[in-house]
C-alpha atoms as a PDB file:
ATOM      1  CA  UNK A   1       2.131 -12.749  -0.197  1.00  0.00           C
ATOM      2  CA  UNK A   2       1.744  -9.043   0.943  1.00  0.00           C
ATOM      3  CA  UNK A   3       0.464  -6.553  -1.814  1.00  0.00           C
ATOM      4  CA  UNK A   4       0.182  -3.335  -1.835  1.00  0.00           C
ATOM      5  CA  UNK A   5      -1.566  -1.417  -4.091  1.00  0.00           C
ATOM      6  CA  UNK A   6      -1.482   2.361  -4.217  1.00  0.00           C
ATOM      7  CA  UNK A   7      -4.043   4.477  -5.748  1.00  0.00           C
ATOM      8  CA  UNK A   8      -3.621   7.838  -6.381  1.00  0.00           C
ATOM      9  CA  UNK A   9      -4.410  11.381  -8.077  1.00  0.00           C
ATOM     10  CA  UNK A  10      -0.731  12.611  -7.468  1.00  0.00           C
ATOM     11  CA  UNK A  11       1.743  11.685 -10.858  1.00  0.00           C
ATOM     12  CA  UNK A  12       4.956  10.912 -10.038  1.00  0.00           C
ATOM     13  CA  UNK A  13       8.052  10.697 -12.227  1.00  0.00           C
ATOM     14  CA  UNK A  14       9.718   7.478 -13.111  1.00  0.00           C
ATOM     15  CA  UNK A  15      12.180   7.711 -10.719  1.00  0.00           C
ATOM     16  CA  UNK A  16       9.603   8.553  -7.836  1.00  0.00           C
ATOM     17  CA  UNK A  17       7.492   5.470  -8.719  1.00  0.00           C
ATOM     18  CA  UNK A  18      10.439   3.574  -8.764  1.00  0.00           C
ATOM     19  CA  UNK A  19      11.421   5.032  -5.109  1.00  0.00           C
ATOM     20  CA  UNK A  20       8.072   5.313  -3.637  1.00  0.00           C
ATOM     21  CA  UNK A  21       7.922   1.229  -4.717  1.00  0.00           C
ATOM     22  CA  UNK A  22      11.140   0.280  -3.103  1.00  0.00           C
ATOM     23  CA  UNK A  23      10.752   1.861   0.205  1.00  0.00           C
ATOM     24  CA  UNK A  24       7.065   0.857   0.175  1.00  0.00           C
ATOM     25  CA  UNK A  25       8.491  -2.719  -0.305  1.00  0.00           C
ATOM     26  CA  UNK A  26      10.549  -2.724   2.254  1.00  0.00           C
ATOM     27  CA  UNK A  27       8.574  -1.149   4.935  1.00  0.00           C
ATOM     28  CA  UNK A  28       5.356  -3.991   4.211  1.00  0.00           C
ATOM     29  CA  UNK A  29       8.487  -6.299   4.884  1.00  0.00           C
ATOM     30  CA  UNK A  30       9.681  -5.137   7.593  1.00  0.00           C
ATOM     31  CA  UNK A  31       6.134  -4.287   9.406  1.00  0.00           C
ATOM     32  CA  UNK A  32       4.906  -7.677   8.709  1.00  0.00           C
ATOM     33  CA  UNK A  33       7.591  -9.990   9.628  1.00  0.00           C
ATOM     34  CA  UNK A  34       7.412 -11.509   5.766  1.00  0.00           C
ATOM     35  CA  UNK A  35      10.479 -11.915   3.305  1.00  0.00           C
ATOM     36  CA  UNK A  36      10.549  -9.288   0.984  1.00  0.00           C
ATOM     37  CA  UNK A  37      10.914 -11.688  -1.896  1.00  0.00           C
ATOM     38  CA  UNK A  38       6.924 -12.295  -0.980  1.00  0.00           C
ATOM     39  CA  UNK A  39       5.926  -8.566  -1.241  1.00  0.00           C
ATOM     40  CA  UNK A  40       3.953  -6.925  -4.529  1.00  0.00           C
ATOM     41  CA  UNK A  41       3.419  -3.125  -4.287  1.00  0.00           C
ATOM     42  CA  UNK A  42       1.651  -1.371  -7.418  1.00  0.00           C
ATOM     43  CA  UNK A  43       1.333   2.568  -8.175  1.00  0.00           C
ATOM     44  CA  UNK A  44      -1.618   3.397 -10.286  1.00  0.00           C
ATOM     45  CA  UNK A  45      -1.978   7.379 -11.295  1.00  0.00           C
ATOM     46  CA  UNK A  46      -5.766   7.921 -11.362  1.00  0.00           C
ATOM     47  CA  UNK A  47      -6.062  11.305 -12.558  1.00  0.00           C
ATOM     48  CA  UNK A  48      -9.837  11.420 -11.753  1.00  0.00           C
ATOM     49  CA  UNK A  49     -10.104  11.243  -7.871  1.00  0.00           C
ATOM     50  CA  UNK A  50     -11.768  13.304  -5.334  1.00  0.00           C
ATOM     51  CA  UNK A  51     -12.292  12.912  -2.009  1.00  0.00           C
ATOM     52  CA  UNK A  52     -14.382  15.027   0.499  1.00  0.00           C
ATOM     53  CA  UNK A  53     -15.811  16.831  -2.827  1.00  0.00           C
ATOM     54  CA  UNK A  54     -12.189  18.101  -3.664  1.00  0.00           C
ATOM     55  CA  UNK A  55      -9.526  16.559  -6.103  1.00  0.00           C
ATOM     56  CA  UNK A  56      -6.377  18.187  -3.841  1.00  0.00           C
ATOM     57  CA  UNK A  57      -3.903  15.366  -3.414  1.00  0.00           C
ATOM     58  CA  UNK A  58      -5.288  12.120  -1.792  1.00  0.00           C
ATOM     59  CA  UNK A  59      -4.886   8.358  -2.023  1.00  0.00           C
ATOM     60  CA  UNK A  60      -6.510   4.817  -1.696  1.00  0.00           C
ATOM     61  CA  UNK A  61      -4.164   1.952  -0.443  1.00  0.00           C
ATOM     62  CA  UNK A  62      -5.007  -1.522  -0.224  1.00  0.00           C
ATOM     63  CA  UNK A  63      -2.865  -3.331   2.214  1.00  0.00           C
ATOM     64  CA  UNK A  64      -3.562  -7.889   1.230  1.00  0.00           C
ATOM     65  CA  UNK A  65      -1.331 -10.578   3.353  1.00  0.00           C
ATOM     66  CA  UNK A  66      -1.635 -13.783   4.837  1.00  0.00           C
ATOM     67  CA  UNK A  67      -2.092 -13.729   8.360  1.00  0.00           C
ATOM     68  CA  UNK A  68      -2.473  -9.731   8.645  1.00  0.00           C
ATOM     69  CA  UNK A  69      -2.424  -9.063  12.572  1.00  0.00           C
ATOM     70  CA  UNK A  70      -5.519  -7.333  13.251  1.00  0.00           C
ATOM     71  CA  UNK A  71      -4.362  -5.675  16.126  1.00  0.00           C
ATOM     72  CA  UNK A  72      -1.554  -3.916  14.175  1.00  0.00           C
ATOM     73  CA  UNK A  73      -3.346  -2.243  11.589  1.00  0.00           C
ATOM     74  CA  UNK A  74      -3.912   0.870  13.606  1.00  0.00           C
ATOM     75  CA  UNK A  75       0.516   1.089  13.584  1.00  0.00           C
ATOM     76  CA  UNK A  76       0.292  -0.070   9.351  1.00  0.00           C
ATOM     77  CA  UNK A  77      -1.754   3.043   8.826  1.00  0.00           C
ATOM     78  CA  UNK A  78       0.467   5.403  10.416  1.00  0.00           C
ATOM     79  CA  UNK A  79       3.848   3.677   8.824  1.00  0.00           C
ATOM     80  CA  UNK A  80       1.749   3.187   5.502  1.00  0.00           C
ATOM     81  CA  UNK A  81       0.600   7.118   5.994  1.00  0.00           C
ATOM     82  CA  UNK A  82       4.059   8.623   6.115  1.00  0.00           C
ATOM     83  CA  UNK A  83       5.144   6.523   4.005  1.00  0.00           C
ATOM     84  CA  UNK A  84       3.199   8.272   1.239  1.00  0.00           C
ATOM     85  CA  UNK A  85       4.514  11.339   2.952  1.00  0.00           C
ATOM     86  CA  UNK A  86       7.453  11.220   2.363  1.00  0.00           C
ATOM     87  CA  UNK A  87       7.204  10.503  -1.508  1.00  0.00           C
ATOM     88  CA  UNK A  88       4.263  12.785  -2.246  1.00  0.00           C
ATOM     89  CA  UNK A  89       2.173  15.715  -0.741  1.00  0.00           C
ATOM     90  CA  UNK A  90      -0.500  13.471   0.240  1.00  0.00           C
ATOM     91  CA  UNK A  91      -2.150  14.239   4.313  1.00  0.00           C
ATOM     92  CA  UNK A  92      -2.917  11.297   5.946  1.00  0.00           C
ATOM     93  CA  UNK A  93      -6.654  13.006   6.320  1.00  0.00           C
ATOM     94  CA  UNK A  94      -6.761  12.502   2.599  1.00  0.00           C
ATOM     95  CA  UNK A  95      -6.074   8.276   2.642  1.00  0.00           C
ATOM     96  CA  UNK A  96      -8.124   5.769   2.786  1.00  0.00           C
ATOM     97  CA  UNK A  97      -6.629   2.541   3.610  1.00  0.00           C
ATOM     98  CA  UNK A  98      -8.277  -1.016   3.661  1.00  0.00           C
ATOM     99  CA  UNK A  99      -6.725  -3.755   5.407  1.00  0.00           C
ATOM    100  CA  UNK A 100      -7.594  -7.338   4.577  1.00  0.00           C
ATOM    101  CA  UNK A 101      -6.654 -11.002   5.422  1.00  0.00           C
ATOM    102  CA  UNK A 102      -6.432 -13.722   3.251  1.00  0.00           C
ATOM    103  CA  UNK A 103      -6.780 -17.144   4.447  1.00  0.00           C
ATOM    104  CA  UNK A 104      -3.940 -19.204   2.867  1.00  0.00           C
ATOM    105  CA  UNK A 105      -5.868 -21.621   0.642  1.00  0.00           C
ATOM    106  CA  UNK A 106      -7.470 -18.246  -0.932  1.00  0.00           C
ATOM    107  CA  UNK A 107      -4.016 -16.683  -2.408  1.00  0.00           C
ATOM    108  CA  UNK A 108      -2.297 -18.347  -5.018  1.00  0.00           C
ATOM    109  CA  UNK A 109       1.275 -18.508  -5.779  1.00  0.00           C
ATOM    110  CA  UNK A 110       3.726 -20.410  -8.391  1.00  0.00           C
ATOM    111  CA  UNK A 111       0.634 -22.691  -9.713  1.00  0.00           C
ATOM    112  CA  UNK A 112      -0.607 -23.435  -6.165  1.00  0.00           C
ATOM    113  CA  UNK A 113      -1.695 -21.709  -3.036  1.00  0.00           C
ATOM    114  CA  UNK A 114      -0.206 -21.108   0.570  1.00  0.00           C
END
């Protein structure tokens, strides 16, 4: 029931998506308490970005769960910022992350909801 999605202007190889995806995985799991077999992450490459009128490396996350503590989103941007650190040259002055709850009757999974 966790996604998230990962916006970007920084390309990364096959092998780096497929990296950056795993550990990105795994730390959503591990932050929020949920089994990993719940947790989507996606990696778009959006070559045309810019942010503070520049287009030097940056990125736009979207963090979705059930039940997403509020109090614990200032902890989700740090992990979530160097995270992306540590898989691309991306300073956590240059992401934007949005954090949203969904109410369980709002996300649907295997033909039904939550």
């Amino acid at each position: 029931m966790p996604y998230l999605a990962i916006k970007t202007n920084v390309k990364l190889s096959p092998d780096q998506r497929k990296e950056l995806l795993r550990d990105a995985s795994q730390t959503v799991s591990t932050r929020l308490g949920k089994p990993e077999k719940y947790v989507m992450i996606s990696y778009t490459h959006c070559a045309d970005m810019s942010f503070a009128g520049s287009d030097a490396p940056l990125a736009y996350l979207e963090l979705k769960s059930i039940g997403l503590p509020e109090a614990e989103t200032a902890t989700l941007a740090n992990t979530l910022s160097q995270l992306l650190a540590l898989h691309m040259p991306v300073h956590a002055s240059r992401v934007y992350i949005e954090f949203s709850s969904a109410e369980r009757h709002l996300w649907g999974w295997n033909s039904g909801t939550f």
